[in-house]
Protein backbone atom coordinates (compact mmCIF):
# COMPACT_ATOMS: atom_id res chain seq x y z
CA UNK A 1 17.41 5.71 -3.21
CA UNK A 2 16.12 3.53 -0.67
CA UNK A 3 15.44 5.37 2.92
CA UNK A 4 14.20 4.23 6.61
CA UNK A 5 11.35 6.70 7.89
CA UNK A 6 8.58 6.37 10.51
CA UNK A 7 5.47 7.31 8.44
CA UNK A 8 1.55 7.52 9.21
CA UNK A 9 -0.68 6.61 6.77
CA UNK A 10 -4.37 7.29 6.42
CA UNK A 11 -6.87 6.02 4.11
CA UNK A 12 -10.31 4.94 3.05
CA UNK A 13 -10.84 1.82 0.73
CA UNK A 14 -12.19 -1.08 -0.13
CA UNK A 15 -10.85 -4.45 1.13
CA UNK A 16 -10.52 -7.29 -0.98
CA UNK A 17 -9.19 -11.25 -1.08
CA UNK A 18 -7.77 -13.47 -3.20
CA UNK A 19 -5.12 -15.72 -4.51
CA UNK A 20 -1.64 -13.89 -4.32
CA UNK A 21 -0.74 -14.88 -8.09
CA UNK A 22 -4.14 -12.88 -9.59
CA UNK A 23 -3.52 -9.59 -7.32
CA UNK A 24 -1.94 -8.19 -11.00
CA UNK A 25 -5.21 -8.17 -12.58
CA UNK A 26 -7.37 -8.30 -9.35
CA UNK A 27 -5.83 -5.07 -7.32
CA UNK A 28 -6.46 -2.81 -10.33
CA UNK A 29 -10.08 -3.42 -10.48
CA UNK A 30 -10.52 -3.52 -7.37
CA UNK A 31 -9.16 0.26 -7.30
CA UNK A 32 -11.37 1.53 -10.01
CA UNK A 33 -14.61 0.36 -8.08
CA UNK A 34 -13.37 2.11 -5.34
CA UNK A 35 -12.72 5.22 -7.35
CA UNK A 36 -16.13 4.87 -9.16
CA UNK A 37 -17.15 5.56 -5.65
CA UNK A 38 -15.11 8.31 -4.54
CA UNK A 39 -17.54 10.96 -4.47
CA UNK A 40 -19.02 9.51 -1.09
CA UNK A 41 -16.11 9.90 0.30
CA UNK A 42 -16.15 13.51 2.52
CA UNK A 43 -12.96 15.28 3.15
CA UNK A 44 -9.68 16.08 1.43
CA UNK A 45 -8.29 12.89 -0.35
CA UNK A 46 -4.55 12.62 -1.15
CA UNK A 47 -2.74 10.04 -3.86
CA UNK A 48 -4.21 6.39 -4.85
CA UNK A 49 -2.94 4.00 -1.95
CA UNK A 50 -3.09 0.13 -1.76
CA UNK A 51 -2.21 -2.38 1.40
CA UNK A 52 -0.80 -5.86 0.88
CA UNK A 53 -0.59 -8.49 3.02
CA UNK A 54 2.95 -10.19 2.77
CA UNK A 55 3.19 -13.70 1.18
CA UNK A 56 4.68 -15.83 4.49
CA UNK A 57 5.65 -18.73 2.56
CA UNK A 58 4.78 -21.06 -0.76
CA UNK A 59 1.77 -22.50 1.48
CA UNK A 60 0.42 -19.15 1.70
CA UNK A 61 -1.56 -18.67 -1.28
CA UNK A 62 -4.37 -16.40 -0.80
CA UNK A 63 -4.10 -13.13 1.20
CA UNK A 64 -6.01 -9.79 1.99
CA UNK A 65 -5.52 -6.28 0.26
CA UNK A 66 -6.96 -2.75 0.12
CA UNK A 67 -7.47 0.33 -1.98
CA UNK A 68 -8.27 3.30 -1.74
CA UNK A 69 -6.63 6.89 -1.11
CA UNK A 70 -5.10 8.76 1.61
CA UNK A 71 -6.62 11.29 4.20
CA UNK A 72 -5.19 14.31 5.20
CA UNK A 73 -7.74 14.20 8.52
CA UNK A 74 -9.42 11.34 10.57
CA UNK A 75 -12.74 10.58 9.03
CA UNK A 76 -15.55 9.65 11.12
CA UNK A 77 -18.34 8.65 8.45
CA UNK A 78 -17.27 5.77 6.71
CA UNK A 79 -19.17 5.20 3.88
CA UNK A 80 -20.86 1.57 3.93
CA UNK A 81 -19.08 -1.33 2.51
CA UNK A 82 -15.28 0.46 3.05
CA UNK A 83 -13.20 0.56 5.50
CA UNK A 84 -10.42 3.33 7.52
CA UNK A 85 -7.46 2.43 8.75
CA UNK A 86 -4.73 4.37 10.76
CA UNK A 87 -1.04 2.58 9.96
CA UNK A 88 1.87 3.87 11.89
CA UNK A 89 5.16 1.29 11.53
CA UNK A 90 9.09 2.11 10.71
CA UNK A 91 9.34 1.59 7.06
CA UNK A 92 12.03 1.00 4.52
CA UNK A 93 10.91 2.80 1.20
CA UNK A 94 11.86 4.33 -2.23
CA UNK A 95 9.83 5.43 -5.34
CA UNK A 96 10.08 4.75 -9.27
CA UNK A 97 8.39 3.65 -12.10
CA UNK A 98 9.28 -0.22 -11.93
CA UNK A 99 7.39 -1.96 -9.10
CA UNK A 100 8.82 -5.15 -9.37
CA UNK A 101 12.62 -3.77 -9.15
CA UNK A 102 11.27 -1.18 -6.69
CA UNK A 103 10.30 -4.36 -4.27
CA UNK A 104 13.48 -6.10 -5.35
CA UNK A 105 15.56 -3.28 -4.55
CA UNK A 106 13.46 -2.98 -1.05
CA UNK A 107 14.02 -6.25 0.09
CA UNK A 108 17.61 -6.15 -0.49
CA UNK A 109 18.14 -3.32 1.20
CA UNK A 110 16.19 -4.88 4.34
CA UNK A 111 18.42 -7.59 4.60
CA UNK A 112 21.55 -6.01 4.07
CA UNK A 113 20.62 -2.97 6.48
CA UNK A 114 19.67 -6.01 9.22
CA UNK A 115 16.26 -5.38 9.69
CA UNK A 116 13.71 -7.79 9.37
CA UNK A 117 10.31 -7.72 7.60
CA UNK A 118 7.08 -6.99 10.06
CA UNK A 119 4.83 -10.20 8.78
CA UNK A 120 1.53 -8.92 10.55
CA UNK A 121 1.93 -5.13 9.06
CA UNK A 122 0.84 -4.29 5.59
CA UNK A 123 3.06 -3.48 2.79
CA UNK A 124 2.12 0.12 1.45
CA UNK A 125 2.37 1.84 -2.44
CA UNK A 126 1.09 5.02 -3.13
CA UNK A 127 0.70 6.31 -6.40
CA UNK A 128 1.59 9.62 -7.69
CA UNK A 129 0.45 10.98 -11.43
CA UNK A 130 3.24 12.61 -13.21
CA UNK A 131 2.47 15.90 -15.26
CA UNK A 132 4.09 13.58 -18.36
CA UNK A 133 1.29 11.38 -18.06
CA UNK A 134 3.22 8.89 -16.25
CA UNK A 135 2.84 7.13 -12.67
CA UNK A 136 5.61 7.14 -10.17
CA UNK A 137 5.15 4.50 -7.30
CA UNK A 138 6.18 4.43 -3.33
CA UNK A 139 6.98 1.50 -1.73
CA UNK A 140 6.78 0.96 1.84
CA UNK A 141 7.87 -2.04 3.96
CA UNK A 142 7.01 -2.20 7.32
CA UNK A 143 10.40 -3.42 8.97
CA UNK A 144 11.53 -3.63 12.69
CA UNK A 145 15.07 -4.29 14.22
CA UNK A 146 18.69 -3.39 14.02
């Protein structure tokens, strides 16, 4: 089920860069050297969270992208080498297992609603461990309009 919300997001993470076609591979290991550094973090931590830049076009090949987890509270000391961010937008978003139909789904949904995609506002997934052992994903698109 695919919903519009307004939704703040908090987090601490590590940024990274790359070509759009590796962020697969890349984004994963990216997230386990930021967990691998968790414990510096101080203060309450909530699920595994990760920000994409959107793709513009076929000329935009590389792009930025962070991860990291949630915050229940501000944080003030930011451990060196990652970064906080405060996001605040109007989102269109829904959660399952299958990312890629999850974003399909998204998308669809943003056109057919009339909104339009914010191209300067991260994408958002959280992640949230199942008690079956599984992972269930929410997407977030930062939309504005209608």
């Amino acid at each position: 089920m695919v919903a519009k919300m307004k939704k703040t997001f908090r987090f601490i993470g590590l940024k990274g860069e790359g070509a759009f076609r590796d962020f697969s591979t890349e984004v994963p290991k990216h997230a386990q050297e930021f967990l691998r550094r968790l414990h510096e973090v101080k203060g309450e931590t909530g699920p595994e969270i990760a920000l994409y830049e959107p793709k513009r076009d076929q000329e935009h090949v590389n792009g930025i992208y962070y991860v990291g987890v949630t915050l229940d509270e501000p944080l003030t000391n930011v451990p060196e080498g990652m970064s906080y961010m405060e996001l605040n937008e109007d989102y269109a978003t829904t959660k399952g297992k299958d990312i890629e139909n999850l974003h399909r789904d998204l998308n669809k949904w943003v056109h057919d609603q009339g909104y339009q995609l914010r191209a300067e506002s991260y994408i958002v997934e959280t992640y949230h461990h199942l008690e079956d052992g599984g992972e269930e994903v929410a997407v977030y698109l930062p939309i504005e309009g209608a």
